[in-house]
C-alpha atoms as a PDB file:
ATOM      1  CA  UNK A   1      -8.697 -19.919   9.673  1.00  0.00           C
ATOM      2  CA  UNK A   2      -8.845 -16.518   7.870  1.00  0.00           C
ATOM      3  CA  UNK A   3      -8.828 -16.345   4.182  1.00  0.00           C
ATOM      4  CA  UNK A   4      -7.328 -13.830   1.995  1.00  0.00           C
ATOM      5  CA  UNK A   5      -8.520 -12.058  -0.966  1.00  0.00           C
ATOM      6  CA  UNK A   6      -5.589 -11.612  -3.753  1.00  0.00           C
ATOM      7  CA  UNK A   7      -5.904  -9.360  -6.939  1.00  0.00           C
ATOM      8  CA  UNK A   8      -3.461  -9.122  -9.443  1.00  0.00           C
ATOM      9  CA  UNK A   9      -3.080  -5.368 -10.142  1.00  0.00           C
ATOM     10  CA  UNK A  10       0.275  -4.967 -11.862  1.00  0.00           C
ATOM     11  CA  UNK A  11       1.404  -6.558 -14.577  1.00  0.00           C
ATOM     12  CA  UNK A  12       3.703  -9.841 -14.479  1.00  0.00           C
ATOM     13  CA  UNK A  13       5.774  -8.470 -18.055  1.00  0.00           C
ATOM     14  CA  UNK A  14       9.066  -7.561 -16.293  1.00  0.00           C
ATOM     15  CA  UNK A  15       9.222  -9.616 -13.171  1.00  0.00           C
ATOM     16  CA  UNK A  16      11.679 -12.319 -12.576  1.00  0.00           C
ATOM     17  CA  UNK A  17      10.264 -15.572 -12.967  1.00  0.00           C
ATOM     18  CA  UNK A  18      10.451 -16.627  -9.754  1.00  0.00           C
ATOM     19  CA  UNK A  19       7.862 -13.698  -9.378  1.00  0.00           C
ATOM     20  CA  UNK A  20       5.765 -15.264 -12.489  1.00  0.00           C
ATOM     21  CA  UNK A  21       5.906 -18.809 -11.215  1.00  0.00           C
ATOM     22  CA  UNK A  22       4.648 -17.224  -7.260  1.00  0.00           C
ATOM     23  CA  UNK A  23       1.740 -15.916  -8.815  1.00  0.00           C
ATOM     24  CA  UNK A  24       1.089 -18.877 -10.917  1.00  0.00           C
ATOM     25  CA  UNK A  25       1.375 -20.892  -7.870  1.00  0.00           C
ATOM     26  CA  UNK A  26      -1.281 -18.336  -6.149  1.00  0.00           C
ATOM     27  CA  UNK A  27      -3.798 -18.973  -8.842  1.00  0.00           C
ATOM     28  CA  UNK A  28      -3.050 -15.437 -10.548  1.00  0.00           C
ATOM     29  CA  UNK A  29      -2.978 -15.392 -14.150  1.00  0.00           C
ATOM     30  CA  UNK A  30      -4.478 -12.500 -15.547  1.00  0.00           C
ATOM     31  CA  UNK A  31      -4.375  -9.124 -14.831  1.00  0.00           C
ATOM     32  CA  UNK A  32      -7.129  -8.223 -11.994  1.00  0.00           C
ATOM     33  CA  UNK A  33      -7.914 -11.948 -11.362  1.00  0.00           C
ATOM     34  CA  UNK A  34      -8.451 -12.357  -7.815  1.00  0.00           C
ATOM     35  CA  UNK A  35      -8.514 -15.643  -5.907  1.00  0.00           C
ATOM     36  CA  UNK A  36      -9.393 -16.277  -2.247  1.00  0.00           C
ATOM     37  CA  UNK A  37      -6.773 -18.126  -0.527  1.00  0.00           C
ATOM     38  CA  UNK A  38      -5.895 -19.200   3.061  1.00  0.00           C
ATOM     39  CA  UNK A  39      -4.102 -17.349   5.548  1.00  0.00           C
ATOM     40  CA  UNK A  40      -1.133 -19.943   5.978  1.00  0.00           C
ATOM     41  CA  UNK A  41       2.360 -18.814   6.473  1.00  0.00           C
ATOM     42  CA  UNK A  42       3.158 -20.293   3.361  1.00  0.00           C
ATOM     43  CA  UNK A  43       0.792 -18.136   1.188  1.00  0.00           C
ATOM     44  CA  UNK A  44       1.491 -15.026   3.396  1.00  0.00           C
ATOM     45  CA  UNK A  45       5.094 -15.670   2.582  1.00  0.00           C
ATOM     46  CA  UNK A  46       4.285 -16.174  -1.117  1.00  0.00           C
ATOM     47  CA  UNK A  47       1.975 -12.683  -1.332  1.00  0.00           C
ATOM     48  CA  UNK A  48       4.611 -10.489   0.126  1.00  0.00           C
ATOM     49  CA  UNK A  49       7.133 -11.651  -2.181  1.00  0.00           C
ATOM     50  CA  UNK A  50       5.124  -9.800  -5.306  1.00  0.00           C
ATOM     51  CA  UNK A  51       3.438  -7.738  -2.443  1.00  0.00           C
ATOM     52  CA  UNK A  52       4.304  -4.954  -5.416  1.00  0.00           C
ATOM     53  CA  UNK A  53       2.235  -6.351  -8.128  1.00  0.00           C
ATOM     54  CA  UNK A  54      -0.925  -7.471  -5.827  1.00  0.00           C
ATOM     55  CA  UNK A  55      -3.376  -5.950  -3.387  1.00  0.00           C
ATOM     56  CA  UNK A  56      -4.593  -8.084  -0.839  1.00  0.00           C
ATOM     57  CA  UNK A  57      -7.207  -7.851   1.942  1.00  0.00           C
ATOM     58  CA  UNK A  58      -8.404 -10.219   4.585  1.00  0.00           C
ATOM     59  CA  UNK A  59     -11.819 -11.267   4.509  1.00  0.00           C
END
């Protein structure tokens, strides 16, 4: 399966917490902290719901 590689470019001050708790749940803590994940349909629906504050690229 493919993995994906998530950075954290926007900050998380602002955003909802479901937002905050997402990224937690993705790994993301900091800003530009970047985790490799896998490409399930559960974390693809999980990065485009802060698709705003992340970058991602498939690797």
């Amino acid at each position: 399966m493919t993995k994906l590689r998530v950075k954290q470019v926007r900050s998380r001050i602002g955003a909802p917490l479901r937002q905050k708790r997402t990224l937690d749940a993705l790994g993301l803590r900091k800003m530009n902290a970047t985790v490799e994940v896998e490409a399930t349909p559960q974390v693809k629906g999980m990065v485009n719901a802060v698709r705003h504050l992340v970058t991602v690229e498939e690797i």
